[in-house]
Protein backbone atom coordinates (compact mmCIF):
# COMPACT_ATOMS: atom_id res chain seq x y z
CA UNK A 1 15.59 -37.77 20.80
CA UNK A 2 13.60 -34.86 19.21
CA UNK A 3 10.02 -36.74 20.38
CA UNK A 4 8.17 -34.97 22.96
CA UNK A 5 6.43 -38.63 23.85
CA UNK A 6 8.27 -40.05 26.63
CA UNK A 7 9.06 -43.82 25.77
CA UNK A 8 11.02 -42.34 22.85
CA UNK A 9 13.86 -41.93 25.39
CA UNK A 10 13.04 -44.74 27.56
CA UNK A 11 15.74 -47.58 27.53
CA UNK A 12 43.86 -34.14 44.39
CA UNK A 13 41.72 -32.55 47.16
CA UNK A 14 40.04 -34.01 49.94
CA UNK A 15 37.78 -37.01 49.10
CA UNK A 16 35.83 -36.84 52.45
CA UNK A 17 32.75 -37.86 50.64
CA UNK A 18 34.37 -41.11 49.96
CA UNK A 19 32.63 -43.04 52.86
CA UNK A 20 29.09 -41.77 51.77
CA UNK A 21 26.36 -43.66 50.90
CA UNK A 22 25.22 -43.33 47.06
CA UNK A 23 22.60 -46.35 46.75
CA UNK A 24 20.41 -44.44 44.40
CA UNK A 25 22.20 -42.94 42.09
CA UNK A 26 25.27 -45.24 42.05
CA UNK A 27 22.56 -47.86 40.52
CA UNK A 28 21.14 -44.86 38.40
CA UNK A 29 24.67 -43.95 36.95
CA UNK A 30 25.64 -47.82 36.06
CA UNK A 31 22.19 -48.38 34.46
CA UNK A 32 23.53 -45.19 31.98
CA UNK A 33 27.17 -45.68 31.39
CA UNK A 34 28.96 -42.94 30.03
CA UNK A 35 31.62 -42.01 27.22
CA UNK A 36 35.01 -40.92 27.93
CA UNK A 37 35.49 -37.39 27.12
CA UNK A 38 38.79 -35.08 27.31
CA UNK A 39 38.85 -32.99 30.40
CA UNK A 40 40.44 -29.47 30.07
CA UNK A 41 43.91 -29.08 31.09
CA UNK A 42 44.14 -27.89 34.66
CA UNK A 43 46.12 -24.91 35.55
CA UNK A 44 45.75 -24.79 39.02
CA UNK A 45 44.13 -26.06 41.85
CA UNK A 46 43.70 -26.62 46.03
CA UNK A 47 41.52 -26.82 48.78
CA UNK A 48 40.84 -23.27 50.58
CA UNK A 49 40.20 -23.14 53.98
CA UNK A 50 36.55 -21.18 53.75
CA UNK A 51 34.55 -21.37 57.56
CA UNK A 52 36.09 -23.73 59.49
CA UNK A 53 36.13 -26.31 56.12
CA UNK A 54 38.35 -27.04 52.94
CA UNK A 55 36.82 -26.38 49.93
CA UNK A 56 37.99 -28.10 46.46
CA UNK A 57 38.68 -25.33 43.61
CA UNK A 58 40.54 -25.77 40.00
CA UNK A 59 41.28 -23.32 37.59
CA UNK A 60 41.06 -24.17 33.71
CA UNK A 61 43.22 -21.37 31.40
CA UNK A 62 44.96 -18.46 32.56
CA UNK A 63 43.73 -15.00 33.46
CA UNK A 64 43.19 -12.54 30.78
CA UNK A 65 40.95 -9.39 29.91
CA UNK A 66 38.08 -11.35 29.13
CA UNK A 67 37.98 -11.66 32.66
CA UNK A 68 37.19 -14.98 34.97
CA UNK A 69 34.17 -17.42 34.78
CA UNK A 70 32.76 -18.98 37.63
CA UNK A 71 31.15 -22.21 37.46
CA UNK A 72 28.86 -23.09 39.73
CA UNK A 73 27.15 -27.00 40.28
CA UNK A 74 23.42 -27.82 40.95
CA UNK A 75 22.50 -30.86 43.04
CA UNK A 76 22.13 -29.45 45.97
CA UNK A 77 24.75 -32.06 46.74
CA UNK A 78 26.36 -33.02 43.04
CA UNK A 79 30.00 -32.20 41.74
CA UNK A 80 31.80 -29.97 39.59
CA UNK A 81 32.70 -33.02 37.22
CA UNK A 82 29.76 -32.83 34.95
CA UNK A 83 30.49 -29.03 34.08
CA UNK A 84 33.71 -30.19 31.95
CA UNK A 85 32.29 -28.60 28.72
CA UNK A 86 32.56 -25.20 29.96
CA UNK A 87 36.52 -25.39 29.90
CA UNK A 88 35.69 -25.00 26.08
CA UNK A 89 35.72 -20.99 27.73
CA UNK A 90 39.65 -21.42 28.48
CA UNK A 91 40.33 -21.95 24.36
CA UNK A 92 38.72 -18.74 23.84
CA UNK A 93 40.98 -16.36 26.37
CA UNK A 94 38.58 -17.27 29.74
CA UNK A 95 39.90 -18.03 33.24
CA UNK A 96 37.06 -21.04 34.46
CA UNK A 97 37.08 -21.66 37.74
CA UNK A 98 35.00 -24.30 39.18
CA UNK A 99 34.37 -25.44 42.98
CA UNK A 100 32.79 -28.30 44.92
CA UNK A 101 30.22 -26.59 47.57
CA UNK A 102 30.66 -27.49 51.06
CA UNK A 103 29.80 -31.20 51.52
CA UNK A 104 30.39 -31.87 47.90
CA UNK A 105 32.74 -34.10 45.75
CA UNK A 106 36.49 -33.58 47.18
CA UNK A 107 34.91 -30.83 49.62
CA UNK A 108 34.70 -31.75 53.24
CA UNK A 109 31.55 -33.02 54.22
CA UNK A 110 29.54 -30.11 57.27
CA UNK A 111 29.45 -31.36 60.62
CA UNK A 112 26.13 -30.99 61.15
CA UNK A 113 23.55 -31.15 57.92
CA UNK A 114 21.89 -27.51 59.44
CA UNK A 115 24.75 -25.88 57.94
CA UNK A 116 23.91 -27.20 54.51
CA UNK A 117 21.75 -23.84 53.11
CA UNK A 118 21.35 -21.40 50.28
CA UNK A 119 22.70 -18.48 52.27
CA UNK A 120 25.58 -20.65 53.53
CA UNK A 121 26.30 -21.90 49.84
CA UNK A 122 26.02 -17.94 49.08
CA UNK A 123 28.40 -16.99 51.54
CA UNK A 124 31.09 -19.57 50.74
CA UNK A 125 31.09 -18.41 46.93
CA UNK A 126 31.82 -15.09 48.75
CA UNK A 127 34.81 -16.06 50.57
CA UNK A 128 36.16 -18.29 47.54
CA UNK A 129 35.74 -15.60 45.47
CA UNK A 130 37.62 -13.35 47.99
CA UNK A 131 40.01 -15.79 48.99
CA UNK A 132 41.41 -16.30 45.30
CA UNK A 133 41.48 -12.81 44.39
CA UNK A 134 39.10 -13.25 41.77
CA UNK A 135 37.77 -10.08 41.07
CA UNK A 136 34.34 -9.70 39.23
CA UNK A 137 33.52 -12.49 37.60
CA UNK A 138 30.99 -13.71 34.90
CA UNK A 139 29.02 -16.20 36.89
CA UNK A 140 27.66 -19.36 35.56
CA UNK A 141 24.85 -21.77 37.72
CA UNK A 142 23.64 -25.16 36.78
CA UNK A 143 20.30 -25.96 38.06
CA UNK A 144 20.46 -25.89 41.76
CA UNK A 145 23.62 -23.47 40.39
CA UNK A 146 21.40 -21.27 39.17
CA UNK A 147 19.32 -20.98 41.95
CA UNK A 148 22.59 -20.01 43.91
CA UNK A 149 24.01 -17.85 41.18
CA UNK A 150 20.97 -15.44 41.58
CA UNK A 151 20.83 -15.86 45.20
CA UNK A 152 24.59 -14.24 45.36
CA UNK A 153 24.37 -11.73 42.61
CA UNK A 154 20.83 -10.55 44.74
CA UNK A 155 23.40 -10.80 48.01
CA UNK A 156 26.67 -10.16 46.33
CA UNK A 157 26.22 -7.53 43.26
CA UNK A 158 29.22 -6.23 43.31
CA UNK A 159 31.36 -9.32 42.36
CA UNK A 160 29.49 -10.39 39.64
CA UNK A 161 29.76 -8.82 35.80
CA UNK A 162 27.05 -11.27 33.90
CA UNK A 163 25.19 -13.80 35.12
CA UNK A 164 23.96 -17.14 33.43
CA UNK A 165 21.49 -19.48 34.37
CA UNK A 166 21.57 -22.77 32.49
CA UNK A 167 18.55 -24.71 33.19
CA UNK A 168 18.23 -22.98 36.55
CA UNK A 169 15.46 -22.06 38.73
CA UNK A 170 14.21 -18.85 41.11
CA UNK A 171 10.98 -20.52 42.57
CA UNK A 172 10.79 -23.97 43.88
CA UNK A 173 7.35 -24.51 44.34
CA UNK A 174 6.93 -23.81 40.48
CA UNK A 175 9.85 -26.11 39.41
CA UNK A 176 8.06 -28.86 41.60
CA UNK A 177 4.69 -28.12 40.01
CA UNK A 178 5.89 -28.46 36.89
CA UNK A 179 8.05 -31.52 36.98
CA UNK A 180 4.65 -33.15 38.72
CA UNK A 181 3.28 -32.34 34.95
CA UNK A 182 6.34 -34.03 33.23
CA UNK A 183 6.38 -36.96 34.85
CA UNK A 184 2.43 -37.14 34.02
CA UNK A 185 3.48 -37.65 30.37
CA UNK A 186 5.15 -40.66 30.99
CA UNK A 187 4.74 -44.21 30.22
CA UNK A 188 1.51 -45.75 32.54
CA UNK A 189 3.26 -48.28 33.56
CA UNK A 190 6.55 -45.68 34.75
CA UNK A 191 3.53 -43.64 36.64
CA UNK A 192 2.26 -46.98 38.46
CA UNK A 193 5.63 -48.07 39.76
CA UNK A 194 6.78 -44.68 40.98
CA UNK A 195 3.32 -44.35 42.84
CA UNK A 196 3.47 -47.92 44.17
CA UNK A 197 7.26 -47.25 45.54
CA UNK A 198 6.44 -43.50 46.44
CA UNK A 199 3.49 -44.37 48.70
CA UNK A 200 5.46 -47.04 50.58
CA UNK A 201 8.87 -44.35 50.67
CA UNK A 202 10.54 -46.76 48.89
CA UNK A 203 12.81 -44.25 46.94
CA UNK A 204 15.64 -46.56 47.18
CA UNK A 205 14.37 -49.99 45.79
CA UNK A 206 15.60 -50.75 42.52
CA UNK A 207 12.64 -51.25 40.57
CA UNK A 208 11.68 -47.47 41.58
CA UNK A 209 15.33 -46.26 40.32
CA UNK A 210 14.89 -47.76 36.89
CA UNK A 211 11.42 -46.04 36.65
CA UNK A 212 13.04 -42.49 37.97
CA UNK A 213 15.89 -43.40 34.91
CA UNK A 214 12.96 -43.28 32.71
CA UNK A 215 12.33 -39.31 34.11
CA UNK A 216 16.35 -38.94 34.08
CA UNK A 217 16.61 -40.02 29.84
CA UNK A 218 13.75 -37.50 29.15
CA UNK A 219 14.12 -34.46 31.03
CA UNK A 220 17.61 -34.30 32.56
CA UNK A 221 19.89 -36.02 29.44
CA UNK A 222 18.98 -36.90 26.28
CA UNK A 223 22.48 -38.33 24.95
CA UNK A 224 22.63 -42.07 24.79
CA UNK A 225 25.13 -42.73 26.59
CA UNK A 226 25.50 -40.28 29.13
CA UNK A 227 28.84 -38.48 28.81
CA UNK A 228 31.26 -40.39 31.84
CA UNK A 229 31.04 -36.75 33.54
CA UNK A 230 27.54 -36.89 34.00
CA UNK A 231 27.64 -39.74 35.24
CA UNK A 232 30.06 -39.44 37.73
CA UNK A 233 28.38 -36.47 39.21
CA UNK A 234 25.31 -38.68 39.54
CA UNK A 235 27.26 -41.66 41.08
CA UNK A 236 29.40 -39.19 43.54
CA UNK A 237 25.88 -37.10 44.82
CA UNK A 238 26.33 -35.79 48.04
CA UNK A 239 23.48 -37.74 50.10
CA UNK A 240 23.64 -35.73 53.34
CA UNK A 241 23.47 -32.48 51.39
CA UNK A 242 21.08 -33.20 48.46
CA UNK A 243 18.53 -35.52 51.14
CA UNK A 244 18.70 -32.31 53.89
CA UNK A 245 17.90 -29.60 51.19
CA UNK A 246 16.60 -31.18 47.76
CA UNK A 247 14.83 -34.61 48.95
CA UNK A 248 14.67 -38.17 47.28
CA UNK A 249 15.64 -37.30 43.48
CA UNK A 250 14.63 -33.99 41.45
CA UNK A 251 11.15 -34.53 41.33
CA UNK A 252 10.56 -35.01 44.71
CA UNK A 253 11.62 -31.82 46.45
CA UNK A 254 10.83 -32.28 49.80
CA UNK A 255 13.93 -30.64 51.79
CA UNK A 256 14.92 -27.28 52.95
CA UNK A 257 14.65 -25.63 49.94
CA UNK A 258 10.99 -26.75 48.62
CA UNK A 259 9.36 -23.36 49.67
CA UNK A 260 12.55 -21.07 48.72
CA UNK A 261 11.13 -18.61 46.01
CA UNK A 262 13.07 -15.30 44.82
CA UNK A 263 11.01 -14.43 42.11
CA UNK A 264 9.93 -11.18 43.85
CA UNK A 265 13.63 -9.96 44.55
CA UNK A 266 14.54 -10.47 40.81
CA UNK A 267 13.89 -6.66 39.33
CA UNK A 268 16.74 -6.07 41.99
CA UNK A 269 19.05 -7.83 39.53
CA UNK A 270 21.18 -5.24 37.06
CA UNK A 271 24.04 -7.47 35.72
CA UNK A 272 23.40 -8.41 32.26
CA UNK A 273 21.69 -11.95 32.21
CA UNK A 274 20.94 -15.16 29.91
CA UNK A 275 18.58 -17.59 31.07
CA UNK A 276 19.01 -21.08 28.97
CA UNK A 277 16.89 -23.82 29.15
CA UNK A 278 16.32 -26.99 26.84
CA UNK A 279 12.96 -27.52 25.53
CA UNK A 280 12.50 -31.04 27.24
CA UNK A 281 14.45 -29.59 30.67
CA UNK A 282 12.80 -31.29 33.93
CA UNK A 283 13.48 -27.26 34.93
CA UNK A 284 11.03 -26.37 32.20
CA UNK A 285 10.92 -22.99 30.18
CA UNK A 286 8.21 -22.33 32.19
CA UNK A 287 10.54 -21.98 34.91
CA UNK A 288 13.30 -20.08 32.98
CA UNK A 289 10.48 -17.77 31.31
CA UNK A 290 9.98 -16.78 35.16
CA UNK A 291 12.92 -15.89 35.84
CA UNK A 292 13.41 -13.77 32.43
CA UNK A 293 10.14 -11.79 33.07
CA UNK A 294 11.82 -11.07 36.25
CA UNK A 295 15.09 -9.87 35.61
CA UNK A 296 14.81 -6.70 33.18
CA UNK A 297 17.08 -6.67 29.75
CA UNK A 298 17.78 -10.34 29.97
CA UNK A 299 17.47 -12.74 27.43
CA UNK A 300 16.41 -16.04 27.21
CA UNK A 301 17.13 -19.12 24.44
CA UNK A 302 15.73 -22.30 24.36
CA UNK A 303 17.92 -24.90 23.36
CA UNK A 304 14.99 -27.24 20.94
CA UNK A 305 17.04 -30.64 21.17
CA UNK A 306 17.94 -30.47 24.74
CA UNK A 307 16.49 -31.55 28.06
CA UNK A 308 18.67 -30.47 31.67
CA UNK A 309 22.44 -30.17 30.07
CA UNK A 310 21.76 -28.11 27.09
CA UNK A 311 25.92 -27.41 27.21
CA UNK A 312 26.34 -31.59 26.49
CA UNK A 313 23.57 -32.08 24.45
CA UNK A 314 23.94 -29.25 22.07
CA UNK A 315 27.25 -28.32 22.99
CA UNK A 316 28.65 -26.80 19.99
CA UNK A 317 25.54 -23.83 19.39
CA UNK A 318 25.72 -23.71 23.25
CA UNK A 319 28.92 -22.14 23.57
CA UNK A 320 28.39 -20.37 19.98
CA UNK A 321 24.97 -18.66 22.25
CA UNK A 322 26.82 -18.11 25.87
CA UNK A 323 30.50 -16.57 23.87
CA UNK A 324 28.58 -14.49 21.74
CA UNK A 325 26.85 -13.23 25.00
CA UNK A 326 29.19 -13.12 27.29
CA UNK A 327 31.61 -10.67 24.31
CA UNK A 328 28.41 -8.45 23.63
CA UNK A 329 27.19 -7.77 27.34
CA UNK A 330 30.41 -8.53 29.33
């Protein structure tokens, strides 16, 4: 798990996203079953109308003066599900609220995939936020989350009181340039069938999946097995959403979103800010180093053991970083 060579890893609410199609990852999240874990106990939760859709929220732990975290899910396109171990905030006197984004998990799927965009994932947190009375909150993004997370504190400054990026990004183009160079360190014969399969547009056939799990068990999760969560947001990916915006899986970002870069707005940013990254994360510290030059009095730690889900794979000093963080700048 520690080896930076590749084949050391190798081996309630509205389900409207029930009906869609999940070849890929469905095969991708049964070829790395997951272990049970304890979910957090649930407070609250609904569906809130927000523009003309119903939009999936719970609430983990009650309100209190450390104030209300916001949790928000990368894809573009997965689920909330995989976020689980930030409930660990609730034990500690944190309201966590998390969400599925329009067209995700038990959110209703857009009528038309041109609605499915950064500002119209921006503007939803907005009303959400609004909607449940939230307040200012301390705003968390995973990934694709992260992406967002800056996108509404640049949009939205006023409802936001720290912001975290775990493992997120601020300019495509680099992420893709740099996840080009990671899967360059794999295994030959993992380059040669996702070449073969890429040239053809084969992103679907199954040979092709088990060579993009080979990517997946370096750079996005390095636990053997994946936690069930993880899964589950994998097998439960929003197609429609993550095809229109992202593209074929997270290497190949060829949707909506491959030219979207806010690195220039970033000195606009004042809320206090961690960037956290694993050391093996497909969205490399390259990436989060970006996006800490940019935003001025951040911080930045590397978690060494970790690839994508630094909060799962070292969970325990993750939460000992983001609490100690979150009590000295919040």
């Amino acid at each position: 798990m520690g080896s930076n060579d590749p084949r050391a890893t190798a081996s309630g609410g509205v389900p409207s996203n029930e009906a869609t199609p999940r070849v890929r990852y469905a095969l991708i999240a049964r070829l790395a079953p997951g272990a049970v874990s304890a979910p957090g106990a649930v407070s609250d939760e609904g569906c809130e109308p927000i523009h003309g859709y119903r939009i999936y929220w719970k609430s983990v732990g009650a309100p209190g003066p450390r104030g209300t975290v916001v949790v928000l899910h990368g894809g573009p396109g997965a689920t909330h599900d995989y976020l689980q171990p930030f409930s660990d905030l609730a034990a500690v006197g944190y309201r966590v609220i998390y969400y599925d984004q329009l067209g995700c998990g038990r959110s209703e799927l857009a009528r038309s995939e041109v609605e499915y965009s950064v500002d119209r994932d921006v503007e939803d947190l907005e009303a959400l936020r609004t909607s449940l009375g939230l307040g200012t909150v301390h705003l968390i993004g995973s990934s694709y989350g992260g992406m967002l997370a800056i996108a509404y504190t640049l949009a939205h400054p006023e409802g936001v009181r720290t912001l975290v990026s775990a493992s997120g990004l601020a300019d495509v183009p680099l992420t893709r340039r740099e996840m080009q160079g990671l899967k360059r360190q794999l295994p030959a014969d993992v380059q040669a069938v996702m070449a073969r399969h890429e040239a053809l547009g084969e992103y679907q056939h199954p040979e092709y999946l088990r060579a993009v799990l080979v990517f997946y068990r370096n750079f996005l999760c390095r636990m053997d097995p994946w936690p069930a969560e993880v899964s589950y947001s994998l097998d439960h990916i929003s197609l429609p959403k993550y095809g229109h915006m992202n593209g074929p899986n997270e290497f190949t970002i060829t949707g909506t979103i491959r030219e979207y870069d806010a690195t220039p707005r970033l000195p606009e940013i004042r809320a206090p800010t961690l960037v956290t990254v694993g050391r093996y994360d497909e969205v490399t510290p390259v990436v989060a180093e970006s996006i800490h030059r940019g935003i001025s009095g951040s911080e930045m730690v590397v978690f060494e053991h970790s690839a994508h889900l630094a909060f799962w794979e070292e969970r325990e000093r993750y939460f000992r970083v983001l609490g100690d963080f979150l009590r000295r700048r919040g």
